[in-house]
C-alpha atoms as a PDB file:
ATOM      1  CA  UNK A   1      -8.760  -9.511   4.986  1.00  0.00           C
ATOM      2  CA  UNK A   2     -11.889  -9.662   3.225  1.00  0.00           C
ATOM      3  CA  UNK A   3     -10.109 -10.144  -0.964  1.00  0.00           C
ATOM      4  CA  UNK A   4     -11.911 -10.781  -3.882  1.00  0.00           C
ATOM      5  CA  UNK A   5     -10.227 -11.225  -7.673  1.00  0.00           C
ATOM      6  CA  UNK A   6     -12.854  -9.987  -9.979  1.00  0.00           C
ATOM      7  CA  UNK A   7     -13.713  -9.661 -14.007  1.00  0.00           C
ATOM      8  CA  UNK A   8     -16.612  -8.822 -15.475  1.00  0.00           C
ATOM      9  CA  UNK A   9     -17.816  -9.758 -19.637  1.00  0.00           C
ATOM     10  CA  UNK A  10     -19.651  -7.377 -21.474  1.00  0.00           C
ATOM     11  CA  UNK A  11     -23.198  -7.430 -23.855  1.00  0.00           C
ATOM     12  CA  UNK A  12     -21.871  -4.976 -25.967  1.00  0.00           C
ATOM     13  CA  UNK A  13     -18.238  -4.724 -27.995  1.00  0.00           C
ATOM     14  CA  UNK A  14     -17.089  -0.746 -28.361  1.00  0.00           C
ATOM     15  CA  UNK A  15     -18.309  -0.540 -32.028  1.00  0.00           C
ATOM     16  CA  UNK A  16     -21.428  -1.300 -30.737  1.00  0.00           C
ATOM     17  CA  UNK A  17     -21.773   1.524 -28.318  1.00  0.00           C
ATOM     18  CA  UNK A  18     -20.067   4.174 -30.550  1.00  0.00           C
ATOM     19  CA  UNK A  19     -16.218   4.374 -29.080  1.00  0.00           C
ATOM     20  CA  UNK A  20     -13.615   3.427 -26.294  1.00  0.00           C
ATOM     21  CA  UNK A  21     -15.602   6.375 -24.140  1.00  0.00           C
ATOM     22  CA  UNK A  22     -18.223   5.217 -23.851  1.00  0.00           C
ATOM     23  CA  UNK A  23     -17.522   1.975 -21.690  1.00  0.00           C
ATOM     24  CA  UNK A  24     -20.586   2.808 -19.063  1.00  0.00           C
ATOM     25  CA  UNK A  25     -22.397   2.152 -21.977  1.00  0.00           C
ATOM     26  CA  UNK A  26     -21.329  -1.747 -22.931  1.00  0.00           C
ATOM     27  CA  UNK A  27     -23.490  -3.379 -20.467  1.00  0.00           C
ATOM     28  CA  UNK A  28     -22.445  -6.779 -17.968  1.00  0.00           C
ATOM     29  CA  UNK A  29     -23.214 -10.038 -19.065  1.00  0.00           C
ATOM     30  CA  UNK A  30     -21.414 -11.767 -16.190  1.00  0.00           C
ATOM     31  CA  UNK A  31     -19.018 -10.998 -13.612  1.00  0.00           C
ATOM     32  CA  UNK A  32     -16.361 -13.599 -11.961  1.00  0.00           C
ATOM     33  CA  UNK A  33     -15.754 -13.237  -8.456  1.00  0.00           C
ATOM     34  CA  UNK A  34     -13.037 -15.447  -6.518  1.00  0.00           C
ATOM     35  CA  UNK A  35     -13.798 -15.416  -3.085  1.00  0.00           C
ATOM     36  CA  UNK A  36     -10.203 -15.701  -0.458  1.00  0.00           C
ATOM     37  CA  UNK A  37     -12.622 -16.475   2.055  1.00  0.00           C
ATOM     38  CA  UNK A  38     -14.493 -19.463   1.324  1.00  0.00           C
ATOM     39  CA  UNK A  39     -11.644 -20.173  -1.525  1.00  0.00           C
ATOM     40  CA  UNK A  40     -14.424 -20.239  -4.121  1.00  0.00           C
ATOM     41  CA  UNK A  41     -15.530 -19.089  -7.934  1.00  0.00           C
ATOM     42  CA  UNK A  42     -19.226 -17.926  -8.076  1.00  0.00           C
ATOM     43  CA  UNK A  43     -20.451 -15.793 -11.440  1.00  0.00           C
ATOM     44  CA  UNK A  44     -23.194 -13.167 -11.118  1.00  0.00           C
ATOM     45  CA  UNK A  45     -25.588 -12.308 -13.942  1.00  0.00           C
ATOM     46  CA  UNK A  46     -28.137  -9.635 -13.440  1.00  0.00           C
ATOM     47  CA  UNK A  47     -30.231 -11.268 -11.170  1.00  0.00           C
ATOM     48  CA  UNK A  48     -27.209 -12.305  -9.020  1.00  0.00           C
ATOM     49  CA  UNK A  49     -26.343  -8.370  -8.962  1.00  0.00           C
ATOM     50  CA  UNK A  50     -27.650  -7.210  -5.465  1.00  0.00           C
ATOM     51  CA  UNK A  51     -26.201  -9.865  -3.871  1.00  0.00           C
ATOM     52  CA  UNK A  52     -22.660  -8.981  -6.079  1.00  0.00           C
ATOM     53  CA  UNK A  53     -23.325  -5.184  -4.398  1.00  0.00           C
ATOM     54  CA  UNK A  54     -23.096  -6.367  -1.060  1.00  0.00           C
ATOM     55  CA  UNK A  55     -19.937  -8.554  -1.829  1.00  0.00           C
ATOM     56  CA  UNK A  56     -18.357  -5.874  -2.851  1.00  0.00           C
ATOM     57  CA  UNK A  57     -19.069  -3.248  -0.462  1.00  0.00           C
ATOM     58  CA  UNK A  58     -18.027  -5.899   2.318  1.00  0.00           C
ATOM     59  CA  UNK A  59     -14.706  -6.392   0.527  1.00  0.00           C
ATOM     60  CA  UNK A  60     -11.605  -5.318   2.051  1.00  0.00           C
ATOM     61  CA  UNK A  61      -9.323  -5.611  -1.362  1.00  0.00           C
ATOM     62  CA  UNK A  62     -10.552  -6.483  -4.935  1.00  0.00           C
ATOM     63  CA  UNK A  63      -8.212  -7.518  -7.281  1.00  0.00           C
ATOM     64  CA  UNK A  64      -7.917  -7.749 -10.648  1.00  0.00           C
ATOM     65  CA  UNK A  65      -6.591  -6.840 -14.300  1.00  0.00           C
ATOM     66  CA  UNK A  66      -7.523  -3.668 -15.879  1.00  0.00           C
ATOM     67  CA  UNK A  67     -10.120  -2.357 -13.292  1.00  0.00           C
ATOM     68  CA  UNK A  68      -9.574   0.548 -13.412  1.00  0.00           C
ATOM     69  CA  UNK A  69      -9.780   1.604 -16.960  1.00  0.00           C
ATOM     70  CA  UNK A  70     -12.017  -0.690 -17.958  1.00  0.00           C
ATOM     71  CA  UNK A  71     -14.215  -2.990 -15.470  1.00  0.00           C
ATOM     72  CA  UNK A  72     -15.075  -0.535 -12.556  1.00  0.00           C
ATOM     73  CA  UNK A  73     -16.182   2.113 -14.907  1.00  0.00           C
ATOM     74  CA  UNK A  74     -18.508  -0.450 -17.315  1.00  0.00           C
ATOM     75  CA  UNK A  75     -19.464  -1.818 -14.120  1.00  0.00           C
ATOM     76  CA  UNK A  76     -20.330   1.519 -12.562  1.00  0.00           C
ATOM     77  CA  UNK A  77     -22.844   2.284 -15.815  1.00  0.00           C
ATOM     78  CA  UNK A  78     -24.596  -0.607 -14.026  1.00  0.00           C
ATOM     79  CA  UNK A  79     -24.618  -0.568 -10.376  1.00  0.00           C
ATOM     80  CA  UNK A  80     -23.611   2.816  -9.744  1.00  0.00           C
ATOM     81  CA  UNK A  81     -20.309   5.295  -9.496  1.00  0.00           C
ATOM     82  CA  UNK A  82     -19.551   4.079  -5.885  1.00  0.00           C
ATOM     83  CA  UNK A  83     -17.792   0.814  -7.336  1.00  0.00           C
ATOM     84  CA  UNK A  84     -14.836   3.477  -8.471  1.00  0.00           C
ATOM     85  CA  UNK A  85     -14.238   3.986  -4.842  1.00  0.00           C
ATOM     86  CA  UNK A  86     -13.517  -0.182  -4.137  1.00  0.00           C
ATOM     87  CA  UNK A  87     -10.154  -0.470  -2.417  1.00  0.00           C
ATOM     88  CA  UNK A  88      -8.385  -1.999  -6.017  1.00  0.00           C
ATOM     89  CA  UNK A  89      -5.196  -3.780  -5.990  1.00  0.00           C
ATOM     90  CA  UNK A  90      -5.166  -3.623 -10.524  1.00  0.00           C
ATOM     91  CA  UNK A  91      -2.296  -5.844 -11.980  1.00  0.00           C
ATOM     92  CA  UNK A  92      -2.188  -3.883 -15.054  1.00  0.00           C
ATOM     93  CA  UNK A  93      -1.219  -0.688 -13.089  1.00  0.00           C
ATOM     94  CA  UNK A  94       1.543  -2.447 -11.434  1.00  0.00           C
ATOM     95  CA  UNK A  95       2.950  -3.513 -14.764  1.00  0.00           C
ATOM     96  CA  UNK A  96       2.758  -0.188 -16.114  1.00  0.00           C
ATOM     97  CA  UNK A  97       4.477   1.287 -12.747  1.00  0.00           C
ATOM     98  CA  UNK A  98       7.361  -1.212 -13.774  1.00  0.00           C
ATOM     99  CA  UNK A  99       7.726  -1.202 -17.423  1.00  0.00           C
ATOM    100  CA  UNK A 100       6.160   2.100 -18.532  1.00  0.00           C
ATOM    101  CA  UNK A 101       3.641  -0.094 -20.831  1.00  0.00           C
ATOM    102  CA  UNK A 102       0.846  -2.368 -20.877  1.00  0.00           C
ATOM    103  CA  UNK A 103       0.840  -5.635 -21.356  1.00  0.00           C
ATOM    104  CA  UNK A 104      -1.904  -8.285 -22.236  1.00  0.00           C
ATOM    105  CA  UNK A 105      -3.156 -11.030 -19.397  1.00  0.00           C
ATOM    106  CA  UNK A 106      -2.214 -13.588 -21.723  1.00  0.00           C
ATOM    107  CA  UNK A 107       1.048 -12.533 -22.527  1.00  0.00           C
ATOM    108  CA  UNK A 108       2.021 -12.474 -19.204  1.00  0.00           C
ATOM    109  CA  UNK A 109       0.405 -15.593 -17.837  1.00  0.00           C
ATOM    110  CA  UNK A 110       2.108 -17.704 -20.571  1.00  0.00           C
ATOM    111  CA  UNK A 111       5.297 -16.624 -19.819  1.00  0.00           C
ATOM    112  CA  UNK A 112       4.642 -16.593 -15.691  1.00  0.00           C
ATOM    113  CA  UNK A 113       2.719 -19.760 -15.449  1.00  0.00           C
ATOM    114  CA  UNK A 114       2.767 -21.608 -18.793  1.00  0.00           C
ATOM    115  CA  UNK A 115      -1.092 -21.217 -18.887  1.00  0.00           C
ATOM    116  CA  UNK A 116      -2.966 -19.360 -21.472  1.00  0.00           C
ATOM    117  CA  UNK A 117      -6.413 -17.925 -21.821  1.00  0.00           C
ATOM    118  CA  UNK A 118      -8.783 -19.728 -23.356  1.00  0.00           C
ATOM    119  CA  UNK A 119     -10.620 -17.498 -25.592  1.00  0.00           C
ATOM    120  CA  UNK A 120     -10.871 -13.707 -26.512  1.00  0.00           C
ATOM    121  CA  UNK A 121     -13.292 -10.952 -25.460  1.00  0.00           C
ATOM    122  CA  UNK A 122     -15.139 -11.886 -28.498  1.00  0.00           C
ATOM    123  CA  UNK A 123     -15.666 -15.594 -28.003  1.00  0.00           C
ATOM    124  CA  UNK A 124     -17.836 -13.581 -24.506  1.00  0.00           C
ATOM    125  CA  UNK A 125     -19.699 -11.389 -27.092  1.00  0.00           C
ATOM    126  CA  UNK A 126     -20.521 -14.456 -28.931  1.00  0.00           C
ATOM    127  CA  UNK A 127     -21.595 -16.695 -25.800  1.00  0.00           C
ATOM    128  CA  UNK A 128     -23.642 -13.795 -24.360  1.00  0.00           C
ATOM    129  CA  UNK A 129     -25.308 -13.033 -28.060  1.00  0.00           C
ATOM    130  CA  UNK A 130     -26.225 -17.022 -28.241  1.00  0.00           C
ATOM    131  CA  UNK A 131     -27.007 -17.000 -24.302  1.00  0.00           C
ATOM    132  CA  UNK A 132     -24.616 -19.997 -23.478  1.00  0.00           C
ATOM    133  CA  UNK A 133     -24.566 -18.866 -20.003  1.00  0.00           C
ATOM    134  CA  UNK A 134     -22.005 -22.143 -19.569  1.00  0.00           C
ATOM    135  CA  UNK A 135     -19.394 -21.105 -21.915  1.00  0.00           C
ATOM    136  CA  UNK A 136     -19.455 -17.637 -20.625  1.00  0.00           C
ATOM    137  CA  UNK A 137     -19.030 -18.287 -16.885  1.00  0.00           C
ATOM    138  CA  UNK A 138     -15.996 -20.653 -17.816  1.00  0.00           C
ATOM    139  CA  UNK A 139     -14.447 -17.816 -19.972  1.00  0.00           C
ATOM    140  CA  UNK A 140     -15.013 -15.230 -17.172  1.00  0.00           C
ATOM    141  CA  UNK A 141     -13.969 -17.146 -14.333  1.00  0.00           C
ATOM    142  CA  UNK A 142     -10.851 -18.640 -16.227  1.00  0.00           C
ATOM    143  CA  UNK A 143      -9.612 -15.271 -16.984  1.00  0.00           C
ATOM    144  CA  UNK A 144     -10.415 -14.803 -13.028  1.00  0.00           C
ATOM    145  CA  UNK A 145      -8.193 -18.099 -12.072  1.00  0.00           C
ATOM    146  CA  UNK A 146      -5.460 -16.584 -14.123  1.00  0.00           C
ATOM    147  CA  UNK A 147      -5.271 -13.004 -12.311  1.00  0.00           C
ATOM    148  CA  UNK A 148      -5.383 -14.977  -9.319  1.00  0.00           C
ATOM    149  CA  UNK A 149      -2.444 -16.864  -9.880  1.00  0.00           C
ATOM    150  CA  UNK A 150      -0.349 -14.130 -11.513  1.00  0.00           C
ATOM    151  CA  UNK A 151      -1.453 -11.904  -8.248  1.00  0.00           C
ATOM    152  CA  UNK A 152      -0.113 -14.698  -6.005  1.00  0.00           C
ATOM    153  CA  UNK A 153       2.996 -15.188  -7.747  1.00  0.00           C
ATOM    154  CA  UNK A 154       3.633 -11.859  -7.366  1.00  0.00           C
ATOM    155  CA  UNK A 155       3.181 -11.562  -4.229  1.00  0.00           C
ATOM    156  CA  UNK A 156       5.436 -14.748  -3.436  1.00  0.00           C
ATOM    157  CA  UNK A 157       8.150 -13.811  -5.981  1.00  0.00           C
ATOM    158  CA  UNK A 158       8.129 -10.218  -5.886  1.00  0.00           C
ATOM    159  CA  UNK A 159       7.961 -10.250  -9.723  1.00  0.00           C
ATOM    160  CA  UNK A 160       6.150 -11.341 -13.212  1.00  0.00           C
ATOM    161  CA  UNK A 161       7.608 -12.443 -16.547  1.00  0.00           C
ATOM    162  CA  UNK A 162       6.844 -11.570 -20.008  1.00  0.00           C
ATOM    163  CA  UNK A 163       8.874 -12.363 -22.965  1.00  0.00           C
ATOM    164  CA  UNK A 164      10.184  -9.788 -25.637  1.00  0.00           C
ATOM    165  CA  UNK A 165      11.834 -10.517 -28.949  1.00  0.00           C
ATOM    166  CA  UNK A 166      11.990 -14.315 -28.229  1.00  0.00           C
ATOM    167  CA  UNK A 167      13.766 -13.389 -24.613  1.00  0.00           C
ATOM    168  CA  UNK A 168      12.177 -14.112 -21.093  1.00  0.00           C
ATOM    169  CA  UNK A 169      12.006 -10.400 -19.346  1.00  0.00           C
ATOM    170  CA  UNK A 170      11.173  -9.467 -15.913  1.00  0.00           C
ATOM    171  CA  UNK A 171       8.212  -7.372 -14.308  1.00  0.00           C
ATOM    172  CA  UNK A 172       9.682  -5.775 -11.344  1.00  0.00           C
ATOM    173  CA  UNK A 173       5.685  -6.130  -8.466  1.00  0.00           C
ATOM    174  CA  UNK A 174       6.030  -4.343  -5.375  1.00  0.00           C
ATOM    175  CA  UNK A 175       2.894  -3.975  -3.342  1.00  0.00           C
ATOM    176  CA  UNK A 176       3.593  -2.094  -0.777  1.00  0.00           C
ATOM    177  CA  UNK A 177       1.680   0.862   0.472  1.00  0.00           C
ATOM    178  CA  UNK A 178       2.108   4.604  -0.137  1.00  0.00           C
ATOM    179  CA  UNK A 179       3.120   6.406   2.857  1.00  0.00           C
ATOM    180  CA  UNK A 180       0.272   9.257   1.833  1.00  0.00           C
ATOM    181  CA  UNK A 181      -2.443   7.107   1.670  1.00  0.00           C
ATOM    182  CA  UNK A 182      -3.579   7.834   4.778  1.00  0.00           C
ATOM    183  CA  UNK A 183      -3.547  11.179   3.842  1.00  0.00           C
ATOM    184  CA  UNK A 184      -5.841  11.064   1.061  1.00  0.00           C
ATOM    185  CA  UNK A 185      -8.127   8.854   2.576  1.00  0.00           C
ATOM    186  CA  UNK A 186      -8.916  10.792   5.234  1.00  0.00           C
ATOM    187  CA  UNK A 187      -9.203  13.878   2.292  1.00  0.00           C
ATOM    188  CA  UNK A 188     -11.435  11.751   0.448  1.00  0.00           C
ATOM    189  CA  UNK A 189     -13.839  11.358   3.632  1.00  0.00           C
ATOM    190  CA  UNK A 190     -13.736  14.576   5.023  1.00  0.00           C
ATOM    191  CA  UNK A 191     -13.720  17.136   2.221  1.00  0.00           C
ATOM    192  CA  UNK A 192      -9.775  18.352   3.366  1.00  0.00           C
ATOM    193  CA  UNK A 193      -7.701  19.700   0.284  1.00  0.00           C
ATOM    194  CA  UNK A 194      -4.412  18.447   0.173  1.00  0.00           C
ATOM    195  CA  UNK A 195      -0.747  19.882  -0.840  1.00  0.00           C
ATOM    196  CA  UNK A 196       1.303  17.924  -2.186  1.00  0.00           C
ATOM    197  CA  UNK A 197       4.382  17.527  -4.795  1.00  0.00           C
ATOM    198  CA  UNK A 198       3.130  15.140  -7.585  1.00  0.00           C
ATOM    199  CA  UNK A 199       5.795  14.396 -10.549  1.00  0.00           C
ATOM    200  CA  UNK A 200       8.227  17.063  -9.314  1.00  0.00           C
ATOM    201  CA  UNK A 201       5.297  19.921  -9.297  1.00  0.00           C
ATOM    202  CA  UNK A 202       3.530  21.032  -6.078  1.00  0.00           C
ATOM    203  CA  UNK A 203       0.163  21.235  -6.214  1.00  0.00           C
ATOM    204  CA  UNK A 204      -3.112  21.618  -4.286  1.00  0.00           C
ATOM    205  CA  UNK A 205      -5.703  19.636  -4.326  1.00  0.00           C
ATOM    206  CA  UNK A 206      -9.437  18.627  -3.496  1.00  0.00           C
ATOM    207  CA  UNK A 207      -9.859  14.826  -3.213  1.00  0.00           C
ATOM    208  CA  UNK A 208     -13.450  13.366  -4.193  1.00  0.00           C
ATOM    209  CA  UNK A 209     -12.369  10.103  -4.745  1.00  0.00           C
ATOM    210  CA  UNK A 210      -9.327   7.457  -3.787  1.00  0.00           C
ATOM    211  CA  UNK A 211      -9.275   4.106  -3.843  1.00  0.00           C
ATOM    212  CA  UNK A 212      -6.043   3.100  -3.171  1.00  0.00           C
ATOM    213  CA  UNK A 213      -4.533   3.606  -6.259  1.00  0.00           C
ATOM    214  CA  UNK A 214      -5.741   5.944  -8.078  1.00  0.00           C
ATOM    215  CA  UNK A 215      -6.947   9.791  -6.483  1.00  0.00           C
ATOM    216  CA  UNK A 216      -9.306  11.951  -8.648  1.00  0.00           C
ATOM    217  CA  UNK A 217      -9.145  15.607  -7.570  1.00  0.00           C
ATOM    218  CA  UNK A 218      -9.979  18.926  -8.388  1.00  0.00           C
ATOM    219  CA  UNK A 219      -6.908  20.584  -9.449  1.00  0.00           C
ATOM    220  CA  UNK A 220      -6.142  24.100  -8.142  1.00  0.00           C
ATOM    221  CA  UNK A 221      -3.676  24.256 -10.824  1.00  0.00           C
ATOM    222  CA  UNK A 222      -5.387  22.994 -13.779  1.00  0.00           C
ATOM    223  CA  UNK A 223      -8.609  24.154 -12.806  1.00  0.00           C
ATOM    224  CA  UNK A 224     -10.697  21.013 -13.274  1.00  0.00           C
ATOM    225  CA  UNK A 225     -10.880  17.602 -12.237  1.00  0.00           C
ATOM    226  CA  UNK A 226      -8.043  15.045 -12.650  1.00  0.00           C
ATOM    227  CA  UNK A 227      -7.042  11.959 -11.898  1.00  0.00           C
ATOM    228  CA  UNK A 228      -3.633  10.882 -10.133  1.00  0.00           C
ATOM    229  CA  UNK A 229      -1.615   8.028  -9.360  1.00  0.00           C
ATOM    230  CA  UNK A 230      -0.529   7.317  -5.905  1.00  0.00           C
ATOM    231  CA  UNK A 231       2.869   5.772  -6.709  1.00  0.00           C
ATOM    232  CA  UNK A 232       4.177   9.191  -7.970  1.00  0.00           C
ATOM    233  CA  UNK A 233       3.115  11.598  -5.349  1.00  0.00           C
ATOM    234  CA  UNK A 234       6.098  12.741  -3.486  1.00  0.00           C
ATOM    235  CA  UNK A 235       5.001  14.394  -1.000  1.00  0.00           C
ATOM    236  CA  UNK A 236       1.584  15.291   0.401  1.00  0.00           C
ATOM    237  CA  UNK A 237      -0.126  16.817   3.540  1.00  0.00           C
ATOM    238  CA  UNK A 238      -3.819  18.310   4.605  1.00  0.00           C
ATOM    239  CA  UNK A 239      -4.239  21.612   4.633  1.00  0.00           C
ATOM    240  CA  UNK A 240      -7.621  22.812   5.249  1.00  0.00           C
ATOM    241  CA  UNK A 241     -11.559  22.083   3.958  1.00  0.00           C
ATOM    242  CA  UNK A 242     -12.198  22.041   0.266  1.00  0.00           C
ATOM    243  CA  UNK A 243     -13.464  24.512  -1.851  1.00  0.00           C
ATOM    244  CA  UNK A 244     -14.525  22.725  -5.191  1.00  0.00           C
ATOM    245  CA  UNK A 245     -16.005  19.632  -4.919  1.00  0.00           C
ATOM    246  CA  UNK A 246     -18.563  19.888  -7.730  1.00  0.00           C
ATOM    247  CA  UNK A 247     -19.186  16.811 -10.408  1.00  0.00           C
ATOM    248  CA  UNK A 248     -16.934  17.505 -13.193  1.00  0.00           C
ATOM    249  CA  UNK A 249     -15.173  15.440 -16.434  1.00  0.00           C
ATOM    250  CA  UNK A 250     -12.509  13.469 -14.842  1.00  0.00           C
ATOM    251  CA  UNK A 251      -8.780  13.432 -17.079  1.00  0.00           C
ATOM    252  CA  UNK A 252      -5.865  12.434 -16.731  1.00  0.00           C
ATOM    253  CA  UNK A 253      -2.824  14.245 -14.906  1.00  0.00           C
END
């Protein structure tokens, strides 16, 4: 497979841009790409960016921490809303499927591989403000080492570790597939609504979007567009062509 571990810095903090909605709007200084194929770190800056697009749509898997509720949708205020369809493998959303809460990159790497970040998103502000393109690509791609070690240690162990109230605690990581995903993939392609049971409720659906992890739908239910997570549909099958897929203000199920 074609797998890439990616981050991305911003020009802009949130208090800049007016809020935590409006991500599209904080701008990319950088993004830090680790290559599985060529077993290699490159950074892109703007100029770099067409040549980032084609990486990307050529990628088979891209990996990552946070991506996406934070770098694919800043990202897509840059190149475009097709980056929320990348096939995503997002760390954070397996920790969440195991403990029910986030958790920082840096708390878990210093508990998983005694290594610690070696800055904060502000020391990128800074950098970018003062155009020290050198500082910034080591932040970015540091951060981009460290996902890629937690992601292989996961996949070796089966697990991560965190620690809570001075104790060493365990991250239950299992990658493995959904047995619907084929379903909504082929929903997502072909305008086909979908039935399915999702949290213990049945609903139908019209898919505009998956990308392996999350699906973001038109709700027959709810009556507008939503967003759900693959790991807790129970049940799901085609059954027929779609009635409303319109652009509409995506929330959350």
């Amino acid at each position: 497979m074609n797998q890439l571990v990616l981050d991305l810095e911003t020009k802009h903090s949130f208090d800049e841009v007016g809020g935590r909605h409006l991500r599209a709007e904080l701008g990319v200084s950088i993004v830090g790409v680790y290559h599985y194929k060529n077993e290699c770190f490159n950074g892109y800056r703007e100029n770099d960016f067409a040549r980032l697009e084609a990486e990307l749509r050529a990628a088979d898997l891209i990996i990552g921490f946070n991506l996406v509720a934070f770098d694919w949708p800043v990202l897509a205020g840059t190149l475009g809303e097709w980056v929320l369809d990348l096939p995503t493998r997002d760390l954070m959303i397996e920790v969440q499927k195991s403990l029910g809460h986030r958790l920082s990159l840096d708390a878990i790497a210093q508990e998983t591989l005694g290594s610690s970040k070696i800055g904060s998103g502000l020391d990128a502000l800074e950098y970018y403000r003062q155009q020290n393109w050198g500082e910034l690509e080591r932040y970015c791609l540091e951060d981009v080492r460290l996902t890629r070690d937690l992601y292989e240690y996961a996949l070796k162990h089966g697990q991560l570790l965190y620690q809570k109230k001075g104790k060493q605690e365990v991250i239950n990581i299992d990658f493995s597939s959904s047995k619907f995903e084929n379903v909504f993939h082929r929903a997502a392609q072909g305008s086909i609504s979908v039935w399915m049971v999702y949290n213990g409720r049945e609903r139908t659906v019209d898919v505009r979007r998956f990308n392996g992890t999350h699906i973001r739908a038109y709700c027959h239910v709810r009556q507008k567009v939503l967003t759900f997570r693959i790991d807790r549909v129970e049940d799901a099958k085609p059954v027929g062509s779609s009635s409303h897929l319109f652009a509409g203000s995506d929330m959350s199920a």
